[in-house]
PDB file of N, CA and C in Angstrom:
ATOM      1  N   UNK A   1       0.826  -1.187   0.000  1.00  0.00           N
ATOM      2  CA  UNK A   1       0.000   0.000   0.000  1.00  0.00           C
ATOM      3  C   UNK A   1       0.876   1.259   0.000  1.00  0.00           C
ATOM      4  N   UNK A   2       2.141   1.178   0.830  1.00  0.00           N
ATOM      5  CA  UNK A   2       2.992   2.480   0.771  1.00  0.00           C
ATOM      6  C   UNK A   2       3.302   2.600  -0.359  1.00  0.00           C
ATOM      7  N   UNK A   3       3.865   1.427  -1.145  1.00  0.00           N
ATOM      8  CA  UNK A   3       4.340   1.728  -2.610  1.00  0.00           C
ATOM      9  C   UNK A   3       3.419   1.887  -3.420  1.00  0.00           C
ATOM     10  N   UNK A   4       2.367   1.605  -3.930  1.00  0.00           N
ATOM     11  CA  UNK A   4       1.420   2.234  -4.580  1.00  0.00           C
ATOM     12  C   UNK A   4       1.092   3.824  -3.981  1.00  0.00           C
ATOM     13  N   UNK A   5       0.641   4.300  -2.970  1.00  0.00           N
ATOM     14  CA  UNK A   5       0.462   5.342  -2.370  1.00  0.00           C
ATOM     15  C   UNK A   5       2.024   6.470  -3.076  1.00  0.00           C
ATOM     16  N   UNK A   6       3.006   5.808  -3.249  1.00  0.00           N
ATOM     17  CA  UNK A   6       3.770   6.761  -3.083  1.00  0.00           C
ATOM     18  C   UNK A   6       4.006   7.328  -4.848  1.00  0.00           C
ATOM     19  N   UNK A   7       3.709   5.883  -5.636  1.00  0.00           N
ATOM     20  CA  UNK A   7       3.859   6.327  -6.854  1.00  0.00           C
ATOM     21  C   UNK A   7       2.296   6.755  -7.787  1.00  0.00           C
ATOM     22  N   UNK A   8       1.231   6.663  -6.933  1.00  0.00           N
ATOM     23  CA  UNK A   8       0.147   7.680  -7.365  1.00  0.00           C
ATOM     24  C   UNK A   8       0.259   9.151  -6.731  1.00  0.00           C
ATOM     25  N   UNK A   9       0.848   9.661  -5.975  1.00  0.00           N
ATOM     26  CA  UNK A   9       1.447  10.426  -5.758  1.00  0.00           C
ATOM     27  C   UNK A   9       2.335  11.572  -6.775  1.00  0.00           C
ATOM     28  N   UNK A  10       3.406  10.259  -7.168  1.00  0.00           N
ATOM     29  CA  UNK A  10       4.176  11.148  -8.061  1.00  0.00           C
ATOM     30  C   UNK A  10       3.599  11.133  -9.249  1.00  0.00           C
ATOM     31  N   UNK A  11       2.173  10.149  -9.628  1.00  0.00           N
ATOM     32  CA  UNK A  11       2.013  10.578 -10.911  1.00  0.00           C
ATOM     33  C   UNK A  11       1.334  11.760 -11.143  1.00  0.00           C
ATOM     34  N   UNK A  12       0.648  12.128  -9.923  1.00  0.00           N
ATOM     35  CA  UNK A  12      -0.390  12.843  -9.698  1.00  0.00           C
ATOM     36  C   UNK A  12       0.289  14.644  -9.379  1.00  0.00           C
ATOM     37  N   UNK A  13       1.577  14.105  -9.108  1.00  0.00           N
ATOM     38  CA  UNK A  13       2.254  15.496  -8.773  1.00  0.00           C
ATOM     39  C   UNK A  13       1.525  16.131  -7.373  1.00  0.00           C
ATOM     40  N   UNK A  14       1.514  14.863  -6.741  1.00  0.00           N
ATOM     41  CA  UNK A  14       0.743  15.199  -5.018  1.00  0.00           C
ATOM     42  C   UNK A  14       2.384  15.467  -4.217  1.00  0.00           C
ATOM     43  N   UNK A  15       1.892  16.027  -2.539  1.00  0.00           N
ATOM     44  CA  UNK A  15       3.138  15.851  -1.714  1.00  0.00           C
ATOM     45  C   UNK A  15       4.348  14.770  -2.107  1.00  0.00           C
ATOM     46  N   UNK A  16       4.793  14.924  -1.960  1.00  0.00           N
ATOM     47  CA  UNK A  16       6.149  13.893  -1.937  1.00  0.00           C
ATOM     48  C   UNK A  16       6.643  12.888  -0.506  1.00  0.00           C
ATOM     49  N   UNK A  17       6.510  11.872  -0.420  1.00  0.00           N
ATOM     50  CA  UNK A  17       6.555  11.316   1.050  1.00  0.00           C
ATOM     51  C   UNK A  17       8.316  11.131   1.209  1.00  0.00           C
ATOM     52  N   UNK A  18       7.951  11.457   2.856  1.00  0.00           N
ATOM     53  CA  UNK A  18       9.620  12.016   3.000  1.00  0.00           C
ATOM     54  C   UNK A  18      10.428  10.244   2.985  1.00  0.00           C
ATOM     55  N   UNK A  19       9.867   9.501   2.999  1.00  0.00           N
ATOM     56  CA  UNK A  19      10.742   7.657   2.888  1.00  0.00           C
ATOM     57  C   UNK A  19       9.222   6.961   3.002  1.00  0.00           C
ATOM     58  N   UNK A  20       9.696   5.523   3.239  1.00  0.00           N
ATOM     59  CA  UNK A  20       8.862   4.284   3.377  1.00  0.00           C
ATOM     60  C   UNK A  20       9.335   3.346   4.329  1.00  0.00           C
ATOM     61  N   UNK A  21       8.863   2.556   4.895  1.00  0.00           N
ATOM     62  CA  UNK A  21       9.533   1.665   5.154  1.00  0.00           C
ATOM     63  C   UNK A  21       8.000   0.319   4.545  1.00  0.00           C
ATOM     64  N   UNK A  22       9.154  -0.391   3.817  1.00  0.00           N
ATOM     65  CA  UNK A  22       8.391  -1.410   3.338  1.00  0.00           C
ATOM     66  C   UNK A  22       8.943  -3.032   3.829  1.00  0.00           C
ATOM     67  N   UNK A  23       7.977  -3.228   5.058  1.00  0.00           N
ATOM     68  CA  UNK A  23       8.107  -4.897   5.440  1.00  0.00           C
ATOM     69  C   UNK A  23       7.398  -5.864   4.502  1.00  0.00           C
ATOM     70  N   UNK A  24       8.073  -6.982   4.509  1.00  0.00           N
ATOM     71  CA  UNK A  24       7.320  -7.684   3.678  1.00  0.00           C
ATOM     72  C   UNK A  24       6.217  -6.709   2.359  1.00  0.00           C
ATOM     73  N   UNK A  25       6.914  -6.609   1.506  1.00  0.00           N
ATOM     74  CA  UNK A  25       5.931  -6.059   0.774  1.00  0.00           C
ATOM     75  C   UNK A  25       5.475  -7.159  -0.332  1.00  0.00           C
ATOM     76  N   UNK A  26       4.402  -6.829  -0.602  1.00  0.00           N
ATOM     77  CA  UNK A  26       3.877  -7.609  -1.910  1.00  0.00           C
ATOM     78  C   UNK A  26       3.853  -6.657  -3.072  1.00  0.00           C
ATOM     79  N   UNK A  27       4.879  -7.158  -3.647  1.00  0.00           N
ATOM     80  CA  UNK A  27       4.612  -6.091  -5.227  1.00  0.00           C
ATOM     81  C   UNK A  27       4.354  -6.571  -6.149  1.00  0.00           C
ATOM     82  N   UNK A  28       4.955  -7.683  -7.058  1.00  0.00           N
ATOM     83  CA  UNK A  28       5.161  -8.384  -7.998  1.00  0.00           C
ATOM     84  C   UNK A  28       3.694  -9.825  -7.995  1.00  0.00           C
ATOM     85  N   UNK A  29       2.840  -9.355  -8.702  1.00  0.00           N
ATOM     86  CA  UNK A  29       1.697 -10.697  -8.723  1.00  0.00           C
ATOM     87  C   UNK A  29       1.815 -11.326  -9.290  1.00  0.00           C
ATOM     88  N   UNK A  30       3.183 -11.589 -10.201  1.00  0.00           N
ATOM     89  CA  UNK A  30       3.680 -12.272 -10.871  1.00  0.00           C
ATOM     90  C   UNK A  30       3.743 -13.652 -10.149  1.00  0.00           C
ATOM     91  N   UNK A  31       4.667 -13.208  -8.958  1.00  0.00           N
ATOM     92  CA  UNK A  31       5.410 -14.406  -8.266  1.00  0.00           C
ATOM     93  C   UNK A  31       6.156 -15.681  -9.063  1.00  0.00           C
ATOM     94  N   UNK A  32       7.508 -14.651  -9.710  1.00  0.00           N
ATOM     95  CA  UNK A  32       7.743 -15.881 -10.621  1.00  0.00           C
ATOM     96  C   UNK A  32       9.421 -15.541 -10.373  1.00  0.00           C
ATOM     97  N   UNK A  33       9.658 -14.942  -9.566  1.00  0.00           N
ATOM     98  CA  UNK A  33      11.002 -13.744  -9.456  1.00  0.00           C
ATOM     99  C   UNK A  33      11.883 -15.515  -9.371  1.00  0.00           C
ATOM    100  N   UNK A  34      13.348 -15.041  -9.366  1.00  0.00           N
ATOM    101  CA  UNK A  34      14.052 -16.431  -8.601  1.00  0.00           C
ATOM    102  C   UNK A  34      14.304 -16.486  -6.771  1.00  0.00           C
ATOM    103  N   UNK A  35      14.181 -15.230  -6.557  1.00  0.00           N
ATOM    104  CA  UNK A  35      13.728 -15.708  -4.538  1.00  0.00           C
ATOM    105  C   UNK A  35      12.186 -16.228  -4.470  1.00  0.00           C
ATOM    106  N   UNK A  36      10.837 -15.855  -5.303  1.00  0.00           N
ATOM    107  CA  UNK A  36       9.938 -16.602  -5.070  1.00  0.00           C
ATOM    108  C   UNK A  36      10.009 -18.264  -5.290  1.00  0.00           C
ATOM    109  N   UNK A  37      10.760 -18.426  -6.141  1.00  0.00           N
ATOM    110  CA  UNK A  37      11.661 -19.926  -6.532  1.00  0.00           C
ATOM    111  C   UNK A  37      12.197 -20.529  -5.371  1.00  0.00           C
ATOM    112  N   UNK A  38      13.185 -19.583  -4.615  1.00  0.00           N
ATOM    113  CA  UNK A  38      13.823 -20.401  -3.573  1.00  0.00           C
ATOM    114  C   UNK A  38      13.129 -20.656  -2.086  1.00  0.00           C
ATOM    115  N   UNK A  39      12.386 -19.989  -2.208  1.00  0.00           N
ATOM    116  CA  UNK A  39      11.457 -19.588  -0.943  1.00  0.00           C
ATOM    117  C   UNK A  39      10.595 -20.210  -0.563  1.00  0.00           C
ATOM    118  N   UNK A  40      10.451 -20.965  -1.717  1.00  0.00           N
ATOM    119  CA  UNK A  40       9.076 -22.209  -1.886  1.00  0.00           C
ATOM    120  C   UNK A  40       9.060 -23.161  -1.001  1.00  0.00           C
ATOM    121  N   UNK A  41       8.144 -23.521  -0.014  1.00  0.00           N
ATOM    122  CA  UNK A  41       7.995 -24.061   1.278  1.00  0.00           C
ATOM    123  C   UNK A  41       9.136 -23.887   2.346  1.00  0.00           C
ATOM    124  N   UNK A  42       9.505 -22.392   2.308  1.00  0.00           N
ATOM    125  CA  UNK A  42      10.736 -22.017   3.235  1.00  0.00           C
ATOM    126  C   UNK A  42       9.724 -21.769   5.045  1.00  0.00           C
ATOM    127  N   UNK A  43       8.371 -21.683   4.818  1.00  0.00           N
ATOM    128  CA  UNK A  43       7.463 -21.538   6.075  1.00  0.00           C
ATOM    129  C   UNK A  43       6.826 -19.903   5.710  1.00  0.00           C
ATOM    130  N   UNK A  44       6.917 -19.248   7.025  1.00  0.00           N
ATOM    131  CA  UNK A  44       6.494 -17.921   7.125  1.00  0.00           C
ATOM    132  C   UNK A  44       5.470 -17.543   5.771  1.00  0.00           C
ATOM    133  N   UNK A  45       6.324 -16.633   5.117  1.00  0.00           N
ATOM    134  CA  UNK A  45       5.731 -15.908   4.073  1.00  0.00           C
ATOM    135  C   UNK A  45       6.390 -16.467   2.559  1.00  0.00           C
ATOM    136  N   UNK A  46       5.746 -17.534   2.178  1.00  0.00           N
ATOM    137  CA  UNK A  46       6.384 -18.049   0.840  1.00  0.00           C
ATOM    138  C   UNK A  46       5.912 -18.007   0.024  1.00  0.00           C
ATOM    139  N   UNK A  47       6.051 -18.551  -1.246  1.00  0.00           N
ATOM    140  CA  UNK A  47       5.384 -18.437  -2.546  1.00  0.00           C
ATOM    141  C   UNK A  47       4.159 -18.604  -2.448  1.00  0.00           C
ATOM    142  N   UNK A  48       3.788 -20.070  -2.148  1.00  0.00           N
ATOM    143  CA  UNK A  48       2.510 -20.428  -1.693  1.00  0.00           C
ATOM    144  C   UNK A  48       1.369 -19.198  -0.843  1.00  0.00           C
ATOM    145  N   UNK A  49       1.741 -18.701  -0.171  1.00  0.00           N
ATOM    146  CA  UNK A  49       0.854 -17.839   0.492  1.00  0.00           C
ATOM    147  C   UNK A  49       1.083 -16.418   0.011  1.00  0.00           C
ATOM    148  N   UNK A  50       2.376 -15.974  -0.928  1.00  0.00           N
ATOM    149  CA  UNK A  50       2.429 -14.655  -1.592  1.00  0.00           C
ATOM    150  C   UNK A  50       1.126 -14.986  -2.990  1.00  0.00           C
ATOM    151  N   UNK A  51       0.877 -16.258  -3.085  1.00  0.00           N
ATOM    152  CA  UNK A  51      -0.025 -16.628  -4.454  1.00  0.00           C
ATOM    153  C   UNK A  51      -1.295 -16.106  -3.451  1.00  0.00           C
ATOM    154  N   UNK A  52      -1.335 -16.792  -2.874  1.00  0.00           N
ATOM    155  CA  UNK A  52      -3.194 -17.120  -2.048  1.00  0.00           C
ATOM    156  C   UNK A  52      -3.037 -15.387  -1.516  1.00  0.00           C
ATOM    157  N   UNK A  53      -2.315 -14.687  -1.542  1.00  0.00           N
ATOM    158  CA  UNK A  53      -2.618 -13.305  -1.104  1.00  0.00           C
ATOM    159  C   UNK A  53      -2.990 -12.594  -2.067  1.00  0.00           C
ATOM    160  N   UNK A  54      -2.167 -12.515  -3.266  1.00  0.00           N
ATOM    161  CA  UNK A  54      -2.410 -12.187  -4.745  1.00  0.00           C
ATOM    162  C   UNK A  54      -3.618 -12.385  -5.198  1.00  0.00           C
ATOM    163  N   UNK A  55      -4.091 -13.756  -5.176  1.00  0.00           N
ATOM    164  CA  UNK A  55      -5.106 -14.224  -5.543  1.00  0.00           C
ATOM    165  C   UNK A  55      -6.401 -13.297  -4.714  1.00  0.00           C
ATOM    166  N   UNK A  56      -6.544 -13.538  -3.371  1.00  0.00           N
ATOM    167  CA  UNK A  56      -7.004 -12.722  -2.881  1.00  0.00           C
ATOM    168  C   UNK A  56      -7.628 -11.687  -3.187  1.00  0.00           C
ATOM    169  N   UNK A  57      -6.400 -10.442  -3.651  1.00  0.00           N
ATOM    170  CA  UNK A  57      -6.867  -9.590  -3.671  1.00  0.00           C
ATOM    171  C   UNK A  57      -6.989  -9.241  -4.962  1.00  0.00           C
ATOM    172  N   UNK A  58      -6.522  -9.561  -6.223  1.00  0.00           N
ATOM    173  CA  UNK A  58      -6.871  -9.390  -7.856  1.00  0.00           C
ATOM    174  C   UNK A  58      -7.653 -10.370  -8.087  1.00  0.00           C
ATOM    175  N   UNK A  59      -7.834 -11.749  -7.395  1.00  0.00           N
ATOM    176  CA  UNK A  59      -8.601 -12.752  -7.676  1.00  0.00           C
ATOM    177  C   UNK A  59      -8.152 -13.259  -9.246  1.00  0.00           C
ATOM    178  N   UNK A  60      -8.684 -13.709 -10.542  1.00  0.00           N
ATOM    179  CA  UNK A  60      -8.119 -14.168 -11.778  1.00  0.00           C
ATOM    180  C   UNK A  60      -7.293 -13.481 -12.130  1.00  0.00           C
ATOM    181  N   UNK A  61      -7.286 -11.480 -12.076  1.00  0.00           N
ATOM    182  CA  UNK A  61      -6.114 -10.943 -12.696  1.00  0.00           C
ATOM    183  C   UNK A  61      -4.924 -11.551 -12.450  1.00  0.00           C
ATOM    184  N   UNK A  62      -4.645 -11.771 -11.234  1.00  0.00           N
ATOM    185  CA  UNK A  62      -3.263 -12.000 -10.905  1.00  0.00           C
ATOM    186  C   UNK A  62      -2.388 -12.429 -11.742  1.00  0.00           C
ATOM    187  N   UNK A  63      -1.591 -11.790 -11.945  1.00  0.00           N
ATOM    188  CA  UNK A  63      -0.722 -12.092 -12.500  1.00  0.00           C
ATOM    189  C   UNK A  63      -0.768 -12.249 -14.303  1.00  0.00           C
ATOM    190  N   UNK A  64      -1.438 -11.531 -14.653  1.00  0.00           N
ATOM    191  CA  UNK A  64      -2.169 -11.049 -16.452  1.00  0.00           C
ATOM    192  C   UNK A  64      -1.931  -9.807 -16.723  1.00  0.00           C
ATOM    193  N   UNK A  65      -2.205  -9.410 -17.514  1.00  0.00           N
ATOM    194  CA  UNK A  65      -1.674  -7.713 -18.512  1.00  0.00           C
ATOM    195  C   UNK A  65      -2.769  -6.801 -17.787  1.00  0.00           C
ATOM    196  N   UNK A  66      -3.924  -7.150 -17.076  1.00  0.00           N
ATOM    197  CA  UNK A  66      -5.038  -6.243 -16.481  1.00  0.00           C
ATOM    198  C   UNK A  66      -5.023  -6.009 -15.284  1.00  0.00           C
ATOM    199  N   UNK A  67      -3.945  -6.050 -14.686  1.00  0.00           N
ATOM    200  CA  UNK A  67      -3.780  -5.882 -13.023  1.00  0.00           C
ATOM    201  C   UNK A  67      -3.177  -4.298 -12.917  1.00  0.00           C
ATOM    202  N   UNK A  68      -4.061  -3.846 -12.699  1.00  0.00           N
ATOM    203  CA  UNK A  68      -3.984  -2.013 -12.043  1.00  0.00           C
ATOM    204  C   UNK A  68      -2.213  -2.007 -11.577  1.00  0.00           C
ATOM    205  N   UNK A  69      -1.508  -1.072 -11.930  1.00  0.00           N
ATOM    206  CA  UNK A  69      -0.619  -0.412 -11.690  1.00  0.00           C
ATOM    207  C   UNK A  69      -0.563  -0.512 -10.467  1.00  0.00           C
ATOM    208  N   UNK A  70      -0.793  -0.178  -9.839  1.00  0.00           N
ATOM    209  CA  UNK A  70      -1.392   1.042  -8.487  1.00  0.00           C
ATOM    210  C   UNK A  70      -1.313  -0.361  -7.352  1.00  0.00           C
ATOM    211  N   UNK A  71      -1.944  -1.357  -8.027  1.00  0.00           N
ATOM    212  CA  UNK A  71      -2.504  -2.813  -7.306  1.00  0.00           C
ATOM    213  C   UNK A  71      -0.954  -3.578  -6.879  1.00  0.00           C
ATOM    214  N   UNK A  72      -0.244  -3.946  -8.008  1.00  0.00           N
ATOM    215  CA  UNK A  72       1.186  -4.481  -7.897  1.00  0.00           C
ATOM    216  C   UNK A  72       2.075  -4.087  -8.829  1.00  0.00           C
ATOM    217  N   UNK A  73       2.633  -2.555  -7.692  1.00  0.00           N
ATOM    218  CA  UNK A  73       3.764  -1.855  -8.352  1.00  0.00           C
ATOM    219  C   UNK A  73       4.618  -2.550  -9.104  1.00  0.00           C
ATOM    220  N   UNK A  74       5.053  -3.344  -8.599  1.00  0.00           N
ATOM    221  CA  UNK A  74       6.558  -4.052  -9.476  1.00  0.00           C
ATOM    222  C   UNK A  74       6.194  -4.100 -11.512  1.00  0.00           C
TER     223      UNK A  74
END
């Protein structure tokens, strides 16, 4: 959400945010990077559950040419 927030912002020519701090972020709904590769049943936060979050929240877009900018910066 910070990273979307920050680059509708600059498209918009709004305030400028002075940093971010981004934990665990979800950017990429791709999930095809090579750490989503290695990560795969590593526990915590892995591929598997970066999908079911994705999914979640674009539901079929995920990861297709129609997924909002704004939705998954990367």
């Amino acid at each position: 959400l910070a990273a979307a927030l920050a680059l509708l912002l600059r498209d918009r020519r709004g305030p400028r945010p002075c940093g971010q701090l981004l934990l665990s972020p979800m950017l990429d709904d791709r999930n095809d990077t090579p750490s989503a590769h290695q990560m795969a049943g590593a526990g915590l936060w892995d591929r598997t559950a970066n999908e079911t979050a994705w999914t979640a929240l674009l539901g079929e877009r995920r990861g297709g040419p129609g997924v909002p900018p704004y939705a998954a910066p990367a």
